[in-house]
Every structure is written in C-alpha cells, then in structure tokens.
N, C-alpha and C. Protein backbone atom coordinates (compact mmCIF):
# COMPACT_ATOMS: atom_id res chain seq x y z
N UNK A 1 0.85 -1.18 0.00
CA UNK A 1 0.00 0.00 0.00
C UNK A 1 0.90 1.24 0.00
N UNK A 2 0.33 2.33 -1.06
CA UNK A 2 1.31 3.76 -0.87
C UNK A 2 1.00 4.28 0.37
N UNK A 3 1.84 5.58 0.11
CA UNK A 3 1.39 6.78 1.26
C UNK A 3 0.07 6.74 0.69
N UNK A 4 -0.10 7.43 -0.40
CA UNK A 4 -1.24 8.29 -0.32
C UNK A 4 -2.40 7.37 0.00
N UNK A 5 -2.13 5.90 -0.20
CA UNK A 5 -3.31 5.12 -0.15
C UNK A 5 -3.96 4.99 1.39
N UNK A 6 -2.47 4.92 2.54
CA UNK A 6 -2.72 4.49 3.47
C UNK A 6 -3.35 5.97 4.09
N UNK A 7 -2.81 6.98 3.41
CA UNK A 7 -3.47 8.78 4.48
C UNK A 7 -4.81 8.33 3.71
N UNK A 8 -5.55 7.74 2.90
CA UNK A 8 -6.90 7.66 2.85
C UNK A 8 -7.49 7.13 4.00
N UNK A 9 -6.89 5.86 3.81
CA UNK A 9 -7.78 5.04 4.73
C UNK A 9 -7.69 5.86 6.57
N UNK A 10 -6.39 6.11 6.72
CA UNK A 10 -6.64 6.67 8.06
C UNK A 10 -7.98 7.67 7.88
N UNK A 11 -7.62 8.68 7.07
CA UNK A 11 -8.71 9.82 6.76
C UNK A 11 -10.06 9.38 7.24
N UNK A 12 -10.44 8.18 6.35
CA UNK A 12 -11.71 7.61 6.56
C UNK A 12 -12.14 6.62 7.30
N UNK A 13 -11.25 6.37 8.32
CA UNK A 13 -11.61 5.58 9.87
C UNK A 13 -11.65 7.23 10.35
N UNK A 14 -11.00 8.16 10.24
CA UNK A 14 -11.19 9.13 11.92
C UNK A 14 -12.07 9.56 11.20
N UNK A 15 -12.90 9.88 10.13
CA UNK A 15 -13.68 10.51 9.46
C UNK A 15 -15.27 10.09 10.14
N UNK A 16 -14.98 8.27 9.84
CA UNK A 16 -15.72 7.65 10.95
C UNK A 16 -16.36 7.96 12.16
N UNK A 17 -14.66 7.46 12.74
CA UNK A 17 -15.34 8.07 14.44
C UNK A 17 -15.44 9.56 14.79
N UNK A 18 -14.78 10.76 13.95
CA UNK A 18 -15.65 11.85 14.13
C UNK A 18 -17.05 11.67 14.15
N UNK A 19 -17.64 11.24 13.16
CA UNK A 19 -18.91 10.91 12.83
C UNK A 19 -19.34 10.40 14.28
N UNK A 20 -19.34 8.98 14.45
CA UNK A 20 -19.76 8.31 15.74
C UNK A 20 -20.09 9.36 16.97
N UNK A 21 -18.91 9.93 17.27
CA UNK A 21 -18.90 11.09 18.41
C UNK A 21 -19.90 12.18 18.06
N UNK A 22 -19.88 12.53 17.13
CA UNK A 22 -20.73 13.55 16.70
C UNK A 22 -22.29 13.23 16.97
N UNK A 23 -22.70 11.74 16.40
CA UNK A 23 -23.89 11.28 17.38
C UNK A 23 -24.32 11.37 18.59
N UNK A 24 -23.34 10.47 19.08
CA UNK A 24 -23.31 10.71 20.39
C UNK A 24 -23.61 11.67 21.30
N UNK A 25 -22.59 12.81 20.85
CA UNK A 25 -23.07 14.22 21.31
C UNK A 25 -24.22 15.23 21.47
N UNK A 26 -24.76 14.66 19.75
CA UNK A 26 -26.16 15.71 19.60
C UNK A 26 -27.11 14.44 20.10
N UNK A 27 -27.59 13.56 20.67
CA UNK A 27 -28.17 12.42 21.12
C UNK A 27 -28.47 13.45 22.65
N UNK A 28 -27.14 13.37 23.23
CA UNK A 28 -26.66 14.05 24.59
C UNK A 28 -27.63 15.63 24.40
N UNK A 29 -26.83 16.31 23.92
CA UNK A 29 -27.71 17.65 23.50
C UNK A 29 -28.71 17.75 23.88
N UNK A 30 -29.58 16.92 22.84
CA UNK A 30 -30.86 17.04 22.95
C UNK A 30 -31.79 16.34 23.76
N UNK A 31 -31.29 15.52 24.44
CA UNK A 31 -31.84 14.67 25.55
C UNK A 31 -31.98 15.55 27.03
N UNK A 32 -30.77 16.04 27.01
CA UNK A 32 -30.20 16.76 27.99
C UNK A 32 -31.07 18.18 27.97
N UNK A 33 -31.26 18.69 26.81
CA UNK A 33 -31.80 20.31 27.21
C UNK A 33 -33.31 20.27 27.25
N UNK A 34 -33.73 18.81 26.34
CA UNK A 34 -35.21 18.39 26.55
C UNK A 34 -35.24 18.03 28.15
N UNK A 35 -34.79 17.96 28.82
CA UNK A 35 -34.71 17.21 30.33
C UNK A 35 -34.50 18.11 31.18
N UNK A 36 -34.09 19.14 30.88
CA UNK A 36 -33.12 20.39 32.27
C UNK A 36 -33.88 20.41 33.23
N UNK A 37 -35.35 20.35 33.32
CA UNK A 37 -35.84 20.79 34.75
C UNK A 37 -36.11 19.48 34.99
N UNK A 38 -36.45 18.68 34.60
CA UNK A 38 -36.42 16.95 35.29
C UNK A 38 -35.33 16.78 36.04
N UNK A 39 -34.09 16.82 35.47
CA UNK A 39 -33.04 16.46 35.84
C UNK A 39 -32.04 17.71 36.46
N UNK A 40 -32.28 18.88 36.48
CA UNK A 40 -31.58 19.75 36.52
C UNK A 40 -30.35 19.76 36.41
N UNK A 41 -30.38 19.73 35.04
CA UNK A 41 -28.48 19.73 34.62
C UNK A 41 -28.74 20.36 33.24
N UNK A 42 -27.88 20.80 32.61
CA UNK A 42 -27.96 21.59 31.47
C UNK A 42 -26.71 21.68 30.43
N UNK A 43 -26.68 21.71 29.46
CA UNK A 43 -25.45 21.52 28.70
C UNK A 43 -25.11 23.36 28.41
N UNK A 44 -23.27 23.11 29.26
CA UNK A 44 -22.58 24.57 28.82
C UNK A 44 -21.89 24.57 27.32
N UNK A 45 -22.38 25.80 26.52
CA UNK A 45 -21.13 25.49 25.67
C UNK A 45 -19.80 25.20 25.83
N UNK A 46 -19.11 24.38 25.08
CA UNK A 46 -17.91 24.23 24.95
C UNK A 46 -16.95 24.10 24.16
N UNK A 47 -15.85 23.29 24.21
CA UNK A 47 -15.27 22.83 23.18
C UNK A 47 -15.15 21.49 22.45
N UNK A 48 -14.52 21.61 20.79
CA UNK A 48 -14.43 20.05 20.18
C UNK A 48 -14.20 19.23 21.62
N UNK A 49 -14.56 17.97 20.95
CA UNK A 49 -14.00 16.42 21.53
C UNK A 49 -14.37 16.67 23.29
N UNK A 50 -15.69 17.45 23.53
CA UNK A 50 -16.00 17.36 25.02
C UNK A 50 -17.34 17.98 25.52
N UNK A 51 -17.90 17.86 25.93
CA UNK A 51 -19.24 17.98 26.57
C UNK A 51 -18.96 18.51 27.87
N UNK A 52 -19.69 19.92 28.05
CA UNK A 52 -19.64 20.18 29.76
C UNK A 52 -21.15 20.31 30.44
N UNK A 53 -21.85 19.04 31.29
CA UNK A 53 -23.22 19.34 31.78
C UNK A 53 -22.89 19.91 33.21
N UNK A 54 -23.73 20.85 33.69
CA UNK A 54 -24.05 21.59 34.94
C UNK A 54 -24.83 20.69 35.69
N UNK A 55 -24.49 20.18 36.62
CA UNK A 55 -26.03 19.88 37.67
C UNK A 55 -25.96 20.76 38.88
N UNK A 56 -27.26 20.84 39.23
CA UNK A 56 -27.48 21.70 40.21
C UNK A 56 -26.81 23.11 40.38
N UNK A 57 -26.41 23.52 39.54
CA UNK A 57 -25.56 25.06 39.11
C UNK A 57 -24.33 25.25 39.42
N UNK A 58 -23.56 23.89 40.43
CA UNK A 58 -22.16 24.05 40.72
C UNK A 58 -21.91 22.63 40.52
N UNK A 59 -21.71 21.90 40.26
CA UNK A 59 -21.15 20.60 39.98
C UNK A 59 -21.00 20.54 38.12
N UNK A 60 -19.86 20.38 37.55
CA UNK A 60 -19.79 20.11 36.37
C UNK A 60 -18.99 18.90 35.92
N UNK A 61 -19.44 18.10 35.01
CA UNK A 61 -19.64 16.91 34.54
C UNK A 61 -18.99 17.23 32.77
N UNK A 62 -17.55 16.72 32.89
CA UNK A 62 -16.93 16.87 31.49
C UNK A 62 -17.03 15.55 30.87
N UNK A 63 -17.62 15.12 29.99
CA UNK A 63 -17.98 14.35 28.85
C UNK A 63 -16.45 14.14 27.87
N UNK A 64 -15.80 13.51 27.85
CA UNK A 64 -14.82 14.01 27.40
C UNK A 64 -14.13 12.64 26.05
N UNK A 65 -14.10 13.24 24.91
CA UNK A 65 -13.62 12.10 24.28
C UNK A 65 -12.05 11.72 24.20
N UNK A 66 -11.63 10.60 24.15
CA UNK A 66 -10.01 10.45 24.66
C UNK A 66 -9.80 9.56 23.37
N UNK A 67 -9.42 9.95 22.11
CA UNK A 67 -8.99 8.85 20.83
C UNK A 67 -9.51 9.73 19.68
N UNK A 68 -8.68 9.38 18.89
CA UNK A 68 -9.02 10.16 17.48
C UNK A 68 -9.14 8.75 16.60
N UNK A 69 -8.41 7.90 16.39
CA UNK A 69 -7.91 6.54 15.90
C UNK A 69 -8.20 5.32 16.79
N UNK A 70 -9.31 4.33 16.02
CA UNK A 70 -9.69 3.42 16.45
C UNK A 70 -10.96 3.78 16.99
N UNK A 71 -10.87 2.84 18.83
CA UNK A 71 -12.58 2.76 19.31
C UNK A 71 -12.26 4.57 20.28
N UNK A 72 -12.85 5.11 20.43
CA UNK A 72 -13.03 6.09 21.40
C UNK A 72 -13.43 5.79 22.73
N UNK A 73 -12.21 5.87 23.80
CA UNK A 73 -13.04 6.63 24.96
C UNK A 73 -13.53 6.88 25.61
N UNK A 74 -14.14 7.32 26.53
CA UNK A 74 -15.06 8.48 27.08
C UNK A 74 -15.11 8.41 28.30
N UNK A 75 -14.12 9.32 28.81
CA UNK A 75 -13.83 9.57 30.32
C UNK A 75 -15.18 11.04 30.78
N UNK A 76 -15.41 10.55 32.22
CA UNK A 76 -16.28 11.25 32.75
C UNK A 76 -15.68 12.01 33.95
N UNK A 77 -15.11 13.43 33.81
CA UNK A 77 -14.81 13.50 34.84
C UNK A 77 -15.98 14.65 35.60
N UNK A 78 -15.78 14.35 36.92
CA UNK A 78 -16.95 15.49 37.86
C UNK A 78 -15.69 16.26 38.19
N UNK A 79 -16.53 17.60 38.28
CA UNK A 79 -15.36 18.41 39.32
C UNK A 79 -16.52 19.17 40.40
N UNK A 80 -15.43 19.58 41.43
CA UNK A 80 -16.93 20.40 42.55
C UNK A 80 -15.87 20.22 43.67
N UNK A 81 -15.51 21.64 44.16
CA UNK A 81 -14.38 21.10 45.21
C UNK A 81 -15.60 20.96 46.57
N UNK A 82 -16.79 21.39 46.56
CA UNK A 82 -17.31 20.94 47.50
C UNK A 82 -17.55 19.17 47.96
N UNK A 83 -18.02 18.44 46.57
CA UNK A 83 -18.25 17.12 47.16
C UNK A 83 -16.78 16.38 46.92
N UNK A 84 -15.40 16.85 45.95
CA UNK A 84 -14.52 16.07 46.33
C UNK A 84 -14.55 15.42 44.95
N UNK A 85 -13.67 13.87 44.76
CA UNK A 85 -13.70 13.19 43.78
C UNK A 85 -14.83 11.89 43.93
N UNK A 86 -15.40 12.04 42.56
CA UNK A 86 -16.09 11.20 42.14
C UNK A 86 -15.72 10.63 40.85
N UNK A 87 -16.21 8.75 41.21
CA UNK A 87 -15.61 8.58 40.20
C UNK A 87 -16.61 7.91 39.61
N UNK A 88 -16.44 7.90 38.27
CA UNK A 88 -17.61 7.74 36.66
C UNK A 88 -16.77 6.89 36.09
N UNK A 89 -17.34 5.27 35.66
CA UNK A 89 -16.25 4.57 34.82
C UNK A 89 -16.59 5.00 33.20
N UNK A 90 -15.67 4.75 32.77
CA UNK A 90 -15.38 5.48 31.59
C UNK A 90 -16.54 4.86 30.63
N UNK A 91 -16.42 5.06 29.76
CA UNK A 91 -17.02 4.40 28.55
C UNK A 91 -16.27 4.08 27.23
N UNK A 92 -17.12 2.93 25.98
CA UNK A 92 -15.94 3.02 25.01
C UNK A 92 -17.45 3.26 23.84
N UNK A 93 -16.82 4.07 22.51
CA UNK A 93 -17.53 4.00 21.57
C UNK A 93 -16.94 3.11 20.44
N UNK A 94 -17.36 2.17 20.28
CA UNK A 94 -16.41 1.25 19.17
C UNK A 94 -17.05 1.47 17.43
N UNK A 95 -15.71 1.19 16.55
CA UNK A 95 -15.74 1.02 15.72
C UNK A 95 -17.46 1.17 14.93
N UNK A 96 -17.97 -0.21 15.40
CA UNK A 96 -19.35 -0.59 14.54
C UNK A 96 -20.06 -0.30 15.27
N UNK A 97 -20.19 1.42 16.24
CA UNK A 97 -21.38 1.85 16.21
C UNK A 97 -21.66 1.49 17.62
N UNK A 98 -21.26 0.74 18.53
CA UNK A 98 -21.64 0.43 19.68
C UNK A 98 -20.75 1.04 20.96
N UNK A 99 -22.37 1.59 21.91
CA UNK A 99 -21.91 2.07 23.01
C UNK A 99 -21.18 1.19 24.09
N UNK A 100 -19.98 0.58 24.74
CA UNK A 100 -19.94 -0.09 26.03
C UNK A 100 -20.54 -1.45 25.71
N UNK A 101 -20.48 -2.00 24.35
CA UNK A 101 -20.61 -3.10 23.48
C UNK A 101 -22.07 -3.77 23.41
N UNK A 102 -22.86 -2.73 24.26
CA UNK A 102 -24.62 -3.70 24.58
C UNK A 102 -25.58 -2.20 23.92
N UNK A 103 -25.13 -1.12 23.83
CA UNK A 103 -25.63 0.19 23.30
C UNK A 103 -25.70 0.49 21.90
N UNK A 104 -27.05 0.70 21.01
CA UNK A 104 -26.82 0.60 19.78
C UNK A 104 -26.31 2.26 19.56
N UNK A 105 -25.89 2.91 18.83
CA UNK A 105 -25.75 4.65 18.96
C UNK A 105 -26.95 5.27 18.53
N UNK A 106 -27.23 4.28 17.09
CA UNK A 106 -28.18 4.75 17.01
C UNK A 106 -29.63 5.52 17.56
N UNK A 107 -29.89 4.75 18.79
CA UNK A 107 -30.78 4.21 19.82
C UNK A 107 -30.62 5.69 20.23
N UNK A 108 -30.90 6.70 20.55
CA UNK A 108 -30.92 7.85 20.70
C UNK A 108 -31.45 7.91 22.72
N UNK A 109 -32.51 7.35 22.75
CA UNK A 109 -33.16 7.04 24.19
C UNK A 109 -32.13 5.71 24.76
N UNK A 110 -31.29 5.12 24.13
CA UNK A 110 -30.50 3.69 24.75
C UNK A 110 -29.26 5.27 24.94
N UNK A 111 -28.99 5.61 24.20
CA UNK A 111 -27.51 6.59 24.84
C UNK A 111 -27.95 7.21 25.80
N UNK A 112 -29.11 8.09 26.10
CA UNK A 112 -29.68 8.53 27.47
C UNK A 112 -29.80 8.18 28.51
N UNK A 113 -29.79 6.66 28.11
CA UNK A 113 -30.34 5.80 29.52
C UNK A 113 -28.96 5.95 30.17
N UNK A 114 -27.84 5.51 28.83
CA UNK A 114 -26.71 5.08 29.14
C UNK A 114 -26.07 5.88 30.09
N UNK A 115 -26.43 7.83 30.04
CA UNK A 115 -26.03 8.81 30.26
C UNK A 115 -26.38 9.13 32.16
N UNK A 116 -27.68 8.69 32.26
CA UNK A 116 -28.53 8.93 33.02
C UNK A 116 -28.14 7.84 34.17
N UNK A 117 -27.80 7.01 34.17
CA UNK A 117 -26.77 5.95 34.71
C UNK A 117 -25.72 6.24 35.18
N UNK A 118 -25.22 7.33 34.85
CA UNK A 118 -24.14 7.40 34.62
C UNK A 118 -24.16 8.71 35.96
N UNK A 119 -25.66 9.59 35.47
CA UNK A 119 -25.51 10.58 36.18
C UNK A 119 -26.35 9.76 37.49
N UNK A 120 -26.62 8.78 37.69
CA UNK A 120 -27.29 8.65 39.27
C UNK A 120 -26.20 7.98 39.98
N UNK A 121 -24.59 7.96 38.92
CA UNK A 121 -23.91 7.31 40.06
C UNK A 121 -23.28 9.03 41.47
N UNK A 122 -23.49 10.04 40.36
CA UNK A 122 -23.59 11.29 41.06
C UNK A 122 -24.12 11.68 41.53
N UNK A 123 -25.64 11.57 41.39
CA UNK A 123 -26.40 11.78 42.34
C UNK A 123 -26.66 11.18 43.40
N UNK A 124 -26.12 9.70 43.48
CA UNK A 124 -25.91 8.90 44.84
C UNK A 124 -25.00 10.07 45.65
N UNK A 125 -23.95 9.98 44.91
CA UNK A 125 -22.91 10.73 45.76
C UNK A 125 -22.89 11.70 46.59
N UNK A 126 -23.96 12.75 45.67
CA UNK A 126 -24.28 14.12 46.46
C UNK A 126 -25.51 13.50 47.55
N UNK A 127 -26.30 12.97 47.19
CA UNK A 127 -26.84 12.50 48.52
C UNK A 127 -26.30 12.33 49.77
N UNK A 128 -25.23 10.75 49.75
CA UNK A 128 -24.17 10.56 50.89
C UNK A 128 -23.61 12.07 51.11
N UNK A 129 -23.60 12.54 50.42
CA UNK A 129 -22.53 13.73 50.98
C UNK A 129 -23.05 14.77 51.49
N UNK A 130 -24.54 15.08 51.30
CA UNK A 130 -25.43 15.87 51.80
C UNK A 130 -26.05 15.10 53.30
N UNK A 131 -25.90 13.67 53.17
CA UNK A 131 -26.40 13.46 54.33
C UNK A 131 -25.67 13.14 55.77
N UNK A 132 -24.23 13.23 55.28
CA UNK A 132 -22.92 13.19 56.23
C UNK A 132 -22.90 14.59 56.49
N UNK A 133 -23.02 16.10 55.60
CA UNK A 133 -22.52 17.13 56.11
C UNK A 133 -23.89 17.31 57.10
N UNK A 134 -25.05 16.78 56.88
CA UNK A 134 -26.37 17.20 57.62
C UNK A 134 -26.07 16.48 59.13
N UNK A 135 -25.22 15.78 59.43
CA UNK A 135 -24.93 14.84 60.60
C UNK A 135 -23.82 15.65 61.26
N UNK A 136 -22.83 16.20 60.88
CA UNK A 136 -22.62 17.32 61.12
C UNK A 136 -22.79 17.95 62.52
C-alpha cells in the first residue's frame, strides 16, 4: 500500500469516528436540554472532543472524548471542590457503532439511559454527601 493510499484510509476511519462522536453528542444535547428541569443539569457550551453538563448550578460533569484513531473513549470527569472526587467509569464507543458493546448509537433514548446511569452514580454521591454534612 502507498502513502497516499494508506493517508486515505486513516482519513476515513477518523472521518468515521468523528462521525460516531458527533452522534453521540447531539443524542446528549438534545436529551439533555429536553430534560433540564427533570433532571436539573444543562449543557454549557464548549469545546471540540467534550461535553460540559451543569447539575445543580455548581457541579460540572466533562464528557470528554479520549482517541481520534480506532474505538473512542469516554472519560467522565466530575469536578466540585465541594463534594470532592467522584468517580464515573469510563465508557468506550467502538468502531461498529456500539456504546460499552450492549448500546446501539443509534438508539438515541439507549444513549440517554446510558447517560442517566451514569448521572445517578452522582447523584448517589451528592446525597451521601449531603447526608454526612447534615450529621454534622
């Protein structure tokens, strides 16, 4: 295979998983801003390759993609120096379209769920942590 043959094919795998992520994201979007007062969290603008949701107006939740080449990713980090570290296991977006290997992408309400899972392992947290400072 030449150069030029092989800068195609890379081209059109990250071309790919741009694509993939790009789902993903507007899935998130719009799930998320359809939801704000259910869930009270809200999507901040930001930048490429990352997602920033608000909950409760001080806790923020970076969405973050980690891979350009191959499966993607997707580290969750919380920040909030009030409750401390929390931890979110990551996620992967693979190749053929699948979230964490049981998630279709397509599935627009299956990535939400996926999301929403994700956010009650935080909202456990702030609970315990609201109910230790209330003991206090």
């Amino acid at each position: 295979m030449v150069l030029k043959e092989k800068a195609a094919l890379i081209n059109a795998e990250k071309c790919k998983m741009d694509k993939l992520w790009n789902i993903y994201a507007m899935a998130l979007i719009k799930k998320i801003t359809a939801s704000e007062r259910l869930y009270h969290h809200q999507i901040v603008p930001y930048q490429k390759d990352r997602l920033l949701v608000r909950v409760f107006g001080s806790v923020h939740i970076n969405i973050i993609r980690c891979g350009t080449f191959g499966s993607i990713n997707i580290d969750y980090l919380v920040e909030s120096a009030e409750l401390g570290a929390i931890e979110v296991p990551s996620s992967r977006l693979h190749q053929n379209g699948m979230l964490d290997d049981d998630i279709v992408l397509a599935e627009s309400e299956q990535v939400f769920d996926h999301y929403l899972n994700k956010l009650n392992l935080i909202y456990n947290h702030i609970l315990q942590f609201s109910a230790r400072a209330g003991q206090e």
